[in-house]
N, C-alpha and C. Protein backbone atom coordinates (compact mmCIF):
# COMPACT_ATOMS: atom_id res chain seq x y z
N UNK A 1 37.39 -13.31 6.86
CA UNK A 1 36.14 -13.34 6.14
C UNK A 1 35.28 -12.21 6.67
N UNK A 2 34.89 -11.48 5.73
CA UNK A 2 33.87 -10.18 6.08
C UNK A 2 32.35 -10.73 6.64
N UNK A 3 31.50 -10.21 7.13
CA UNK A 3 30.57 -10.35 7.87
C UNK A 3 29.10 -10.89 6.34
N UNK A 4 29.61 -9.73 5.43
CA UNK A 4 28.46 -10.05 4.18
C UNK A 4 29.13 -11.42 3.62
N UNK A 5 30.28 -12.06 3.46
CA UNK A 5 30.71 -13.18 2.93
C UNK A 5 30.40 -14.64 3.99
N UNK A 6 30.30 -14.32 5.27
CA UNK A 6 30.35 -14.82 6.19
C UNK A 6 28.45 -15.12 6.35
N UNK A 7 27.62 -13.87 6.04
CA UNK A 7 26.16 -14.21 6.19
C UNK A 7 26.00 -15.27 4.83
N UNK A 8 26.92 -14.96 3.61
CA UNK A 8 26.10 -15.36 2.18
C UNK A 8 26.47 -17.26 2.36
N UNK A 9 27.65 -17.27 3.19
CA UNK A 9 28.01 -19.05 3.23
C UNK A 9 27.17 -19.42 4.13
N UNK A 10 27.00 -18.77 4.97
CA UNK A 10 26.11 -19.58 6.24
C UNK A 10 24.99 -19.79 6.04
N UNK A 11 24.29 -19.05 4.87
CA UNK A 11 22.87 -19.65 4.37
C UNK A 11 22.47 -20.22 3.34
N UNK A 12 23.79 -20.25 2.81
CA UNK A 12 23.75 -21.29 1.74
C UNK A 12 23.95 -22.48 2.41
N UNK A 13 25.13 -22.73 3.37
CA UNK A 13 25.10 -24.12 4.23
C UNK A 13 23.72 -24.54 4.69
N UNK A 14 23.27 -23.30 5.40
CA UNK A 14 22.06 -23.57 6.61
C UNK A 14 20.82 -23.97 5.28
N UNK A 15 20.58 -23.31 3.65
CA UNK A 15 19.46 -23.70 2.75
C UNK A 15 19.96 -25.37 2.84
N UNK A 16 21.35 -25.63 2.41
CA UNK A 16 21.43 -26.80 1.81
C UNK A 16 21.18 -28.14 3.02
N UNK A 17 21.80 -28.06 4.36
CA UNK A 17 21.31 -28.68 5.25
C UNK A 17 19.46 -28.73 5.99
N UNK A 18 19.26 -27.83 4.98
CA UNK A 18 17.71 -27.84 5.75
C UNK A 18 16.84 -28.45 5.10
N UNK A 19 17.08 -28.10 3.19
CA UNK A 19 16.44 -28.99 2.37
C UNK A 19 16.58 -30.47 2.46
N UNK A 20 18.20 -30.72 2.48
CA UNK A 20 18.50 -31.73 2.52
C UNK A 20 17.50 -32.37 3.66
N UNK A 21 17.58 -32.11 5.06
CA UNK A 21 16.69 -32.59 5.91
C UNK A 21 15.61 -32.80 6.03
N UNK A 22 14.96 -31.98 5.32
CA UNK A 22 13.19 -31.94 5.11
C UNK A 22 13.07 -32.94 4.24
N UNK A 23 13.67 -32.94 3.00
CA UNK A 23 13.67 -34.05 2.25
C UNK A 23 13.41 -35.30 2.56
N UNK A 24 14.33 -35.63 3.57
CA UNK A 24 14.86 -37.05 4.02
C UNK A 24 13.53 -37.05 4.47
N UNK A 25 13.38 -36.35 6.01
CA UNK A 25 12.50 -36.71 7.02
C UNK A 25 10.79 -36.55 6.44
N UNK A 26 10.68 -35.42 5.51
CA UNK A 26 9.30 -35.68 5.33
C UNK A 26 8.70 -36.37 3.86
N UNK A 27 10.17 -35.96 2.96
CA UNK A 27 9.62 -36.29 1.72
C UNK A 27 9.20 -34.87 0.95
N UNK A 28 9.13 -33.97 1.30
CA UNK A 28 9.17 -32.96 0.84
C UNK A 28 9.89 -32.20 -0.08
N UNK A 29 9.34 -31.39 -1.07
CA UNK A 29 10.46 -30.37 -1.72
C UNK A 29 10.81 -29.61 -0.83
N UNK A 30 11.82 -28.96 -1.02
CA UNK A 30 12.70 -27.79 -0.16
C UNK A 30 11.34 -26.51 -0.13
N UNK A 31 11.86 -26.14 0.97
CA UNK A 31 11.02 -24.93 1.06
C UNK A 31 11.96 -23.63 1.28
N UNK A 32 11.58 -22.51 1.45
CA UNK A 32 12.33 -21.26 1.58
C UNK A 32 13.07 -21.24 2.60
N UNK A 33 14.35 -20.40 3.33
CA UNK A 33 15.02 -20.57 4.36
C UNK A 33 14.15 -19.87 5.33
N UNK A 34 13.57 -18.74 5.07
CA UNK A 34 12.04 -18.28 5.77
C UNK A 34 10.86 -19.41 6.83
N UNK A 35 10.66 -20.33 5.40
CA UNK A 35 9.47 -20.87 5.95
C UNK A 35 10.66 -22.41 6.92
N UNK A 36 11.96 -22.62 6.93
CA UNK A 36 12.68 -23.59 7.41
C UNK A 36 12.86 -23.61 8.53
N UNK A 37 13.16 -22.02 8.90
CA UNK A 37 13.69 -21.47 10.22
C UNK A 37 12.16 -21.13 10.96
N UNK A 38 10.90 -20.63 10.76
CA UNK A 38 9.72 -20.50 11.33
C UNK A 38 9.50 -22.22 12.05
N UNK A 39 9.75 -23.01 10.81
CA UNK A 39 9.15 -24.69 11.32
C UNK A 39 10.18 -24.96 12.77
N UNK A 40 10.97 -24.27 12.72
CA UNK A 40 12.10 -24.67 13.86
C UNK A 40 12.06 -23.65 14.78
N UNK A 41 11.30 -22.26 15.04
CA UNK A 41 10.95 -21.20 15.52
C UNK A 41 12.35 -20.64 16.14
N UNK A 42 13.24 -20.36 14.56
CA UNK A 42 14.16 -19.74 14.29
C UNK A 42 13.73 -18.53 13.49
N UNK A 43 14.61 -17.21 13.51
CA UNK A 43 14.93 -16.21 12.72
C UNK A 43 15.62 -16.58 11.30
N UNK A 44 15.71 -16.61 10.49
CA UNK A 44 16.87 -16.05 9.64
C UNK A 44 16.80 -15.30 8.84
N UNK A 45 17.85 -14.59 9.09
CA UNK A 45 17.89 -12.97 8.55
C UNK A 45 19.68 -13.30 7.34
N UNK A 46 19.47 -11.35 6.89
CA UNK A 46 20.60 -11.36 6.77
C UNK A 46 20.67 -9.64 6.89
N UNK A 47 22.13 -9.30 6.40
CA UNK A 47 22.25 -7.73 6.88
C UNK A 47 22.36 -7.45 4.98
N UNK A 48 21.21 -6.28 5.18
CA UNK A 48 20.59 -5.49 3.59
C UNK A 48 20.68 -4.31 3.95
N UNK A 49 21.31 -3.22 2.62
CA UNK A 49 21.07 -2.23 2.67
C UNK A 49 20.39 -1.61 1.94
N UNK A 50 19.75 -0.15 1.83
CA UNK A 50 18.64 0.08 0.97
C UNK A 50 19.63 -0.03 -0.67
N UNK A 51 20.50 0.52 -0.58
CA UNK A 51 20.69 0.05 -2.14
C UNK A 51 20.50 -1.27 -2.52
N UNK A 52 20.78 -1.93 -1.98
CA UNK A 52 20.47 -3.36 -2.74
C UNK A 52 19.22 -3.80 -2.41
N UNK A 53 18.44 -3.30 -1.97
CA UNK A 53 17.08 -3.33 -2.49
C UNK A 53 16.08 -2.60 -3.69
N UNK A 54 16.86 -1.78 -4.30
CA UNK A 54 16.63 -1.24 -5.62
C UNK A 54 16.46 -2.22 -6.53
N UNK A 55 17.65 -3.23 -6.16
CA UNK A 55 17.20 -4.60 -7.59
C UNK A 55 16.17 -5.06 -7.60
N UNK A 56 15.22 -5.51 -8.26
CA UNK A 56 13.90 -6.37 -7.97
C UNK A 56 14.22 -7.44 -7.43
N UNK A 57 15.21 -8.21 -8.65
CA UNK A 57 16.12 -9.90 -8.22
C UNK A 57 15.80 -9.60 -6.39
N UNK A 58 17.05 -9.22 -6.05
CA UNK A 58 17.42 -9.44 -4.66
C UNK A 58 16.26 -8.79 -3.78
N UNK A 59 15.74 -7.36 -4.04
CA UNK A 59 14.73 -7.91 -2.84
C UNK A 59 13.89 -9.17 -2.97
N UNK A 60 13.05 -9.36 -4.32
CA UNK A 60 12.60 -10.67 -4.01
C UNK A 60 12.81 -11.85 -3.07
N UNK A 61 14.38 -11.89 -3.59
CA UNK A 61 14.84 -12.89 -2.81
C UNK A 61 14.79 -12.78 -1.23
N UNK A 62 15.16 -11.29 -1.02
CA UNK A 62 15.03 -11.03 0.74
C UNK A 62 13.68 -11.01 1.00
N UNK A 63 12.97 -10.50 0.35
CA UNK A 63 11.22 -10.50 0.43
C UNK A 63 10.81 -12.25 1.27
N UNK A 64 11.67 -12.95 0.27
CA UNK A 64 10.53 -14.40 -0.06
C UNK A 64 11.90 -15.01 1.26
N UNK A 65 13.33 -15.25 1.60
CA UNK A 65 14.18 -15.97 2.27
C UNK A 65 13.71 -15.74 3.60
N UNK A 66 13.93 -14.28 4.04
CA UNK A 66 14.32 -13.91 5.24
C UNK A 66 13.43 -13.82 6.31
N UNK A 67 13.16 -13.85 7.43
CA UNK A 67 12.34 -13.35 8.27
C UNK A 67 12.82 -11.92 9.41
N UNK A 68 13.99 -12.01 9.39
CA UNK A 68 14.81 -10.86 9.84
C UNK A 68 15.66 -10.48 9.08
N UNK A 69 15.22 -8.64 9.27
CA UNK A 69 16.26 -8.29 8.39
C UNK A 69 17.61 -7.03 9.24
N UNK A 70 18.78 -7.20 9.10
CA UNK A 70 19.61 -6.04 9.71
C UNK A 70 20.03 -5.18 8.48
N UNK A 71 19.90 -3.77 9.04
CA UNK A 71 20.12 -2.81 8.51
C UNK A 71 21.22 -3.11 8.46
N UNK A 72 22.06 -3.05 7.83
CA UNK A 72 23.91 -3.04 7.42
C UNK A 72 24.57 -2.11 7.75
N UNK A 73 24.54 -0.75 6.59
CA UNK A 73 25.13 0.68 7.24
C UNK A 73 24.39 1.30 7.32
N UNK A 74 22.91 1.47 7.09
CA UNK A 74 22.35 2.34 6.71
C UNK A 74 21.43 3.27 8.41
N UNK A 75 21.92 2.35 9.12
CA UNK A 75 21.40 2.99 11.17
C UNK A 75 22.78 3.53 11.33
N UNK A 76 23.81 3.12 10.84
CA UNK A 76 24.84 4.05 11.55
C UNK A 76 24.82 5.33 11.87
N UNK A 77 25.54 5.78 12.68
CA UNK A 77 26.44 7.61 12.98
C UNK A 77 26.13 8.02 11.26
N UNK A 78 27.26 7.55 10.66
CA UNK A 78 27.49 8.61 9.39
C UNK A 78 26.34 8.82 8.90
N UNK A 79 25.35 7.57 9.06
CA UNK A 79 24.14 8.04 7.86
C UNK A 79 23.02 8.40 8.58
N UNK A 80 22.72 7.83 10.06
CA UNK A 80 21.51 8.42 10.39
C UNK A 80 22.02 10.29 11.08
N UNK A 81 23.10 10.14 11.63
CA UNK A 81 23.42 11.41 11.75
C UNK A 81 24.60 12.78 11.17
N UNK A 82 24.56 12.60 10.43
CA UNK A 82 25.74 13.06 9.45
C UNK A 82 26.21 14.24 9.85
N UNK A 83 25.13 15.48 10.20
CA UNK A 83 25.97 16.90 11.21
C UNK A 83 25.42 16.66 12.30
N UNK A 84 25.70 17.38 13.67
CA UNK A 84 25.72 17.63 14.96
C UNK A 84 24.39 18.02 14.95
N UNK A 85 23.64 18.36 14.51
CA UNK A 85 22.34 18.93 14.77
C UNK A 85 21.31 18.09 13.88
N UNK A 86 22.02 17.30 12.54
CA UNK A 86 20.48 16.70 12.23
C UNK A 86 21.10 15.20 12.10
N UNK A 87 19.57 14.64 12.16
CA UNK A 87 19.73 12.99 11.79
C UNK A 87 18.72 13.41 10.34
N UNK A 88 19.36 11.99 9.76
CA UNK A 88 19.06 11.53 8.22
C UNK A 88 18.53 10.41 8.43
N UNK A 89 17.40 9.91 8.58
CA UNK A 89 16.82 8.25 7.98
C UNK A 89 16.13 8.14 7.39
N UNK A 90 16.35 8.68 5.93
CA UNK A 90 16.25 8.16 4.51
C UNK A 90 16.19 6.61 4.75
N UNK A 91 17.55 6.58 4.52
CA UNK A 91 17.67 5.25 3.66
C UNK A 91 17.35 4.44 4.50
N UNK A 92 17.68 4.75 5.94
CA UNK A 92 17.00 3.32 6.95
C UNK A 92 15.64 2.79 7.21
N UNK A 93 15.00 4.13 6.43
CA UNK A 93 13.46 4.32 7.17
C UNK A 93 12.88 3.35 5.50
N UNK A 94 13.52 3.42 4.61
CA UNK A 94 12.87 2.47 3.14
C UNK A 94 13.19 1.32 3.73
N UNK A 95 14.14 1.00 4.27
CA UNK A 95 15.27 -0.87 4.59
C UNK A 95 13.61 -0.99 6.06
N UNK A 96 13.41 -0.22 6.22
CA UNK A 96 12.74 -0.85 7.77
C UNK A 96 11.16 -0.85 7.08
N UNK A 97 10.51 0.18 6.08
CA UNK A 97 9.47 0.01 5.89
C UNK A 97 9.58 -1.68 4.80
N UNK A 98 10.36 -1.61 4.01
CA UNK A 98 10.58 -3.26 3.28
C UNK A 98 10.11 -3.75 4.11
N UNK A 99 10.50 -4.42 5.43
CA UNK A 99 10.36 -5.36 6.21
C UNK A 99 9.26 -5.09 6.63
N UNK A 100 8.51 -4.26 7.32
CA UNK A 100 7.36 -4.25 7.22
C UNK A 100 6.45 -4.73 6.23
N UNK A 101 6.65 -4.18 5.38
CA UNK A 101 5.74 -4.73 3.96
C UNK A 101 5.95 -6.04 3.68
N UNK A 102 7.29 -6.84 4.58
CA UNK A 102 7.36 -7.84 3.45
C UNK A 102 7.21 -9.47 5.22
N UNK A 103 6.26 -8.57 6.48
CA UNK A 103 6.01 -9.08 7.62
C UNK A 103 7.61 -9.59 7.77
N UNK A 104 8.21 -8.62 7.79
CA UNK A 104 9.82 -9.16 8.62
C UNK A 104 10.13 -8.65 9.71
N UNK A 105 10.84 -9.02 10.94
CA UNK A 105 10.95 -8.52 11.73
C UNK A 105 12.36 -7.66 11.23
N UNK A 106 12.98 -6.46 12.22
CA UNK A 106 14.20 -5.76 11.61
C UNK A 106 14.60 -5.45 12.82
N UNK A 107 16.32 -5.37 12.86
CA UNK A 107 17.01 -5.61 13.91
C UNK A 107 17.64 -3.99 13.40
N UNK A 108 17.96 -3.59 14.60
CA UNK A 108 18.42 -2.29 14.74
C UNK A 108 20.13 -2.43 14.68
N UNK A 109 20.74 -2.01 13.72
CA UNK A 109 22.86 -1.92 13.73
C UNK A 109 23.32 -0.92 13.63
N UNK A 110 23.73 0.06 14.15
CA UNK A 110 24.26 -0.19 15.78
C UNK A 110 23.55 1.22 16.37
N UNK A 111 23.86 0.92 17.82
CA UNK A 111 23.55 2.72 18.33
C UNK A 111 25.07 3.34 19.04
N UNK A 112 25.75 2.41 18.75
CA UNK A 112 27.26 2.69 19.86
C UNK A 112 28.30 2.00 18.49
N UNK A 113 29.40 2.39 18.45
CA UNK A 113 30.41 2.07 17.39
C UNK A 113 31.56 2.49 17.30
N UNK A 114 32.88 1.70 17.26
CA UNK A 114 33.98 2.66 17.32
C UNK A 114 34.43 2.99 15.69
N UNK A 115 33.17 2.46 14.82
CA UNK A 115 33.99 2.93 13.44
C UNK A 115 32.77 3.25 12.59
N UNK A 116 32.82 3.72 11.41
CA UNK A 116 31.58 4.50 10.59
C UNK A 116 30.72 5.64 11.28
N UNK A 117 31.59 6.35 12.22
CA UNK A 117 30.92 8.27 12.77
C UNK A 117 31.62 8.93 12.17
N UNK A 118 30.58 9.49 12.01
CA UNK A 118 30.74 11.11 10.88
C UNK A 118 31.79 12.10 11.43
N UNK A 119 32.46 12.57 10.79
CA UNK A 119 33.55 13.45 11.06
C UNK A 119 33.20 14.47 12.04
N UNK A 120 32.25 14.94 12.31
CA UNK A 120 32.10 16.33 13.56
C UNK A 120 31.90 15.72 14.30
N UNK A 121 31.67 14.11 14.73
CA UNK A 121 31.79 13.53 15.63
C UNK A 121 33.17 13.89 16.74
N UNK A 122 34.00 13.19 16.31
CA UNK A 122 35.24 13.03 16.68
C UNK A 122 35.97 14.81 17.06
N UNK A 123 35.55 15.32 15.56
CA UNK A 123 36.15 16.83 16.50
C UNK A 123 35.27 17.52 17.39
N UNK A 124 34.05 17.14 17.87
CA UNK A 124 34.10 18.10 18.78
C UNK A 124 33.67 17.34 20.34
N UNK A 125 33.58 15.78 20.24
CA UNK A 125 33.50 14.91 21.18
C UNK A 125 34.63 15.66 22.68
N UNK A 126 33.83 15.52 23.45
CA UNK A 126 35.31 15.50 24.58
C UNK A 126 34.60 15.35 25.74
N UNK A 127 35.75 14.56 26.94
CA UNK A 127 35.53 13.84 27.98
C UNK A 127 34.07 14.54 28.56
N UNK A 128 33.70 15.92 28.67
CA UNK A 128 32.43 16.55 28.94
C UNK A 128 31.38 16.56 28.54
N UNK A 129 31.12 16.29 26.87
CA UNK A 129 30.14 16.45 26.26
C UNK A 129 29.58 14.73 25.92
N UNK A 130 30.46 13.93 25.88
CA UNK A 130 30.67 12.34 25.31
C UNK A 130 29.50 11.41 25.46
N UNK A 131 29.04 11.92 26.88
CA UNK A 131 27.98 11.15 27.33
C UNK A 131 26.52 11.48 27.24
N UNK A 132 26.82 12.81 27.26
CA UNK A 132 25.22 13.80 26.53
C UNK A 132 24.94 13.28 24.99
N UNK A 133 25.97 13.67 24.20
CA UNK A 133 25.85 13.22 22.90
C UNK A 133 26.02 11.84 22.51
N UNK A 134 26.28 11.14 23.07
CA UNK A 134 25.82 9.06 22.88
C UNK A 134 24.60 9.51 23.37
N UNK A 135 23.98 9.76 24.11
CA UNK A 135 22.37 9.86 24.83
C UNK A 135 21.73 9.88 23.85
N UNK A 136 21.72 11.10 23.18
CA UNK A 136 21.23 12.16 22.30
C UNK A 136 20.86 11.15 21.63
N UNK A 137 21.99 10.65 21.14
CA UNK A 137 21.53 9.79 19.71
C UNK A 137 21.30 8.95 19.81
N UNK A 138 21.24 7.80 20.84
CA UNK A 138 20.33 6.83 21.16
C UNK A 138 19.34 7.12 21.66
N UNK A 139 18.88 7.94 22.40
CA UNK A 139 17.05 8.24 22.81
C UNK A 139 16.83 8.69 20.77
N UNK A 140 17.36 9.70 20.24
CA UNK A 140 16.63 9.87 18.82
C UNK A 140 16.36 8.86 17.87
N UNK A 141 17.60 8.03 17.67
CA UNK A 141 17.04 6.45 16.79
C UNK A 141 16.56 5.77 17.23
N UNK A 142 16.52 5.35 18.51
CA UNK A 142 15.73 4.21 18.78
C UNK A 142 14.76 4.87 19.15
N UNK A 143 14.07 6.04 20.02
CA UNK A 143 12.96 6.81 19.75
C UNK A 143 12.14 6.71 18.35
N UNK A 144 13.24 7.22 16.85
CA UNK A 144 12.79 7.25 15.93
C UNK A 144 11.96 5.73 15.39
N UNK A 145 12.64 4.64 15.95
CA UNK A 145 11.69 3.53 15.37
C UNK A 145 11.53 2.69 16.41
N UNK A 146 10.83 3.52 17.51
CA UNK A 146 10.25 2.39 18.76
C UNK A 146 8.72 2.16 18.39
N UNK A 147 9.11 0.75 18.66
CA UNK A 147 8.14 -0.28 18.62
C UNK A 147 7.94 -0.44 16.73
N UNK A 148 9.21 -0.47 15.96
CA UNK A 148 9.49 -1.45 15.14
C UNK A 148 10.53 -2.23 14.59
N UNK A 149 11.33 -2.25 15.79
CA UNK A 149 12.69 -2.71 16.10
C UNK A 149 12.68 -3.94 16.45
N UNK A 150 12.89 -4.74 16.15
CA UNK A 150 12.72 -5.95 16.67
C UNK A 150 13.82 -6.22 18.03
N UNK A 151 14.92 -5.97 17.80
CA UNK A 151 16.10 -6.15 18.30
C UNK A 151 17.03 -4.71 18.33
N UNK A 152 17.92 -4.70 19.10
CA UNK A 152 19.53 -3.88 18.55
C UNK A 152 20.64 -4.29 18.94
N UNK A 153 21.73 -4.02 17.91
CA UNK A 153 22.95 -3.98 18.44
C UNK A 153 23.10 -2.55 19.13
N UNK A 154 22.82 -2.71 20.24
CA UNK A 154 23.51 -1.44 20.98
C UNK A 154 24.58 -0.79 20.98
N UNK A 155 25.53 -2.13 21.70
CA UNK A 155 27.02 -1.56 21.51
C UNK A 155 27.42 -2.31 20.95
N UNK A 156 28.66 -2.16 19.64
CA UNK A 156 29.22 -3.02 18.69
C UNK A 156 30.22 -2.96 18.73
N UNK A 157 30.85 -4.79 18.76
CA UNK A 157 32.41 -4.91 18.90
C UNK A 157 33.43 -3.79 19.84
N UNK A 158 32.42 -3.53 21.33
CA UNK A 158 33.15 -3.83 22.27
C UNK A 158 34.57 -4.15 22.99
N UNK A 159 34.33 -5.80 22.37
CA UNK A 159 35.90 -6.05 22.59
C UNK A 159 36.84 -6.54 21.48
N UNK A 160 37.92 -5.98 22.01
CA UNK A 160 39.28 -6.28 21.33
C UNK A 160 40.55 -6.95 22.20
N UNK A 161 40.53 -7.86 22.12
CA UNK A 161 42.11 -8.15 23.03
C UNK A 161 43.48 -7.90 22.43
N UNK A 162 42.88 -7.26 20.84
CA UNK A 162 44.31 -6.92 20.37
C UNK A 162 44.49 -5.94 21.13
N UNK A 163 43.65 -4.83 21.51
CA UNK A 163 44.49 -3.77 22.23
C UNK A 163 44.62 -3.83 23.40
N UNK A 164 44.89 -5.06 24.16
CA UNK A 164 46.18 -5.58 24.98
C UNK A 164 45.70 -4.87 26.38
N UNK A 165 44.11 -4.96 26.92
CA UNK A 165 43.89 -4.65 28.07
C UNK A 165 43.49 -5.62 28.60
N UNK A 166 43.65 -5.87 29.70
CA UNK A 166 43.24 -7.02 30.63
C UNK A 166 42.17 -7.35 30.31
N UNK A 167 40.83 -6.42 30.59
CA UNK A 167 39.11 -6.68 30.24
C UNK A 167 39.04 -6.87 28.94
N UNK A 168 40.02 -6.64 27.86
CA UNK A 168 39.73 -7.07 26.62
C UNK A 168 38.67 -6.03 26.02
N UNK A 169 38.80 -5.08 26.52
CA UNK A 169 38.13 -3.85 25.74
C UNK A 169 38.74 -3.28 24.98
N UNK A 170 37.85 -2.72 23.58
CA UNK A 170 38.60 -1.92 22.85
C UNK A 170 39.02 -0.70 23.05
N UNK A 171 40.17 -0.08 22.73
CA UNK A 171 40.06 1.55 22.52
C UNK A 171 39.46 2.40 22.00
N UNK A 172 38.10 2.22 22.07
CA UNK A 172 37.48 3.27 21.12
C UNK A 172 37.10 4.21 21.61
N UNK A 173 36.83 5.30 20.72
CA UNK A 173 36.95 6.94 21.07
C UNK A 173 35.67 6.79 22.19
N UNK A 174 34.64 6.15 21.98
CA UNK A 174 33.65 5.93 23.49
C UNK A 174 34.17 5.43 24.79
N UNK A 175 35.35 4.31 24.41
CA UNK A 175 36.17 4.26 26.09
C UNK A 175 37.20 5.17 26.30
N UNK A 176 37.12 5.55 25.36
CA UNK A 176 38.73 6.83 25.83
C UNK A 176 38.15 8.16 26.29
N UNK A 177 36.64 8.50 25.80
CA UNK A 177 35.91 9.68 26.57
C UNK A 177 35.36 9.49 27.84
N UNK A 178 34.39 7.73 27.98
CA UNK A 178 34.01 7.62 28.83
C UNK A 178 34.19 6.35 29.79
N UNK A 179 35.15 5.83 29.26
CA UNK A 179 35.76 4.52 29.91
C UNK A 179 34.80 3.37 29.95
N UNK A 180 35.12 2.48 30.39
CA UNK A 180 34.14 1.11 30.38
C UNK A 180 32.53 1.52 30.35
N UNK A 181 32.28 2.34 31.34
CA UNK A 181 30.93 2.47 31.92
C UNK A 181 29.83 3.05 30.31
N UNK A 182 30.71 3.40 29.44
CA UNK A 182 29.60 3.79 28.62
C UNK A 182 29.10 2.35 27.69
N UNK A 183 29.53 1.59 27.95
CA UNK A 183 28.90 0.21 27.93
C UNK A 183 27.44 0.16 28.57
């Protein structure tokens, strides 16, 4: 199950168990999954990208549900930094002003990743440069939206025990330049 199929059941479970509950216990109509999770001084979010906030329908719906929102792809490598010399946040900087506008908090995905970097990544990465350039680009995005980040995924999916190391770390081109420690 993918992560967007995996957010869309879990809040349909989490709407239908919450109405259901409010119901019982207060007598109440259902209220938003927004105002469900505040009464319980819970988050709930889901992961949006700026295209699908073009629809009216669905932002509404993220407008009026959510209280957190994660950027999906739109903080990644490929899109906030696409060549070696510039970053792009277009599309992240509309997904983060939404939430602003719409009093949401917004969680930062990802600053570390072994998948979705832009192709001049990889060719010109090497054991020397590896750790300057992860820097780089985490002091620039999270620079770029400090103090309206609510959260980040820093480093993402980490581990793997498919690739059959004791610590259960993955192979990704960040442990193969800079081994565990760039964790």
């Amino acid at each position: 199950m993918d992560r967007r199929r995996f957010l869309q059941v879990s809040a349909g479970a989490l709407a239908m168990a919450t109405a259901r509950s409010l119901y019982a216990r207060q007598a109440l109509a259902p209220t938003t999954l927004r105002e469900a999770g505040a009464a319980r001084g819970i988050f709930v979010g889901a992961a949006i990208g700026r295209g699908q906030l073009v629809d009216p329908a669905m932002a509404q719906l993220v407008a009026d549900q959510f209280s957190i929102l994660v950027c999906e792809n739109d903080m990644k490598w490929a899109a906030t930094h696409p060549e070696q010399d510039r970053y792009d946040f277009t599309h992240a900087d509309e997904v983060v002003a939404f939430a602003e506008s719409h009093d949401q908090f917004m969680r930062g995905h990802n600053l570390c990743w072994h998948a979705d970097n832009p192709k001049w990544l990889e060719a010109v990465l090497s054991r020397k440069n590896a750790a300057a350039i992860l820097e780089d680009h985490v002091r620039t995005v999270a620079g770029h939206y400090a103090g309206r980040i609510q959260s980040w995924d820093v480093v993402n999916e980490a581990v793997r025990p498919d690739d059959e190391r004791r610590d259960g770390l993955r192979k990704s081109v960040w442990f193969q330049m800079l081994g565990p420690d760039y964790i």
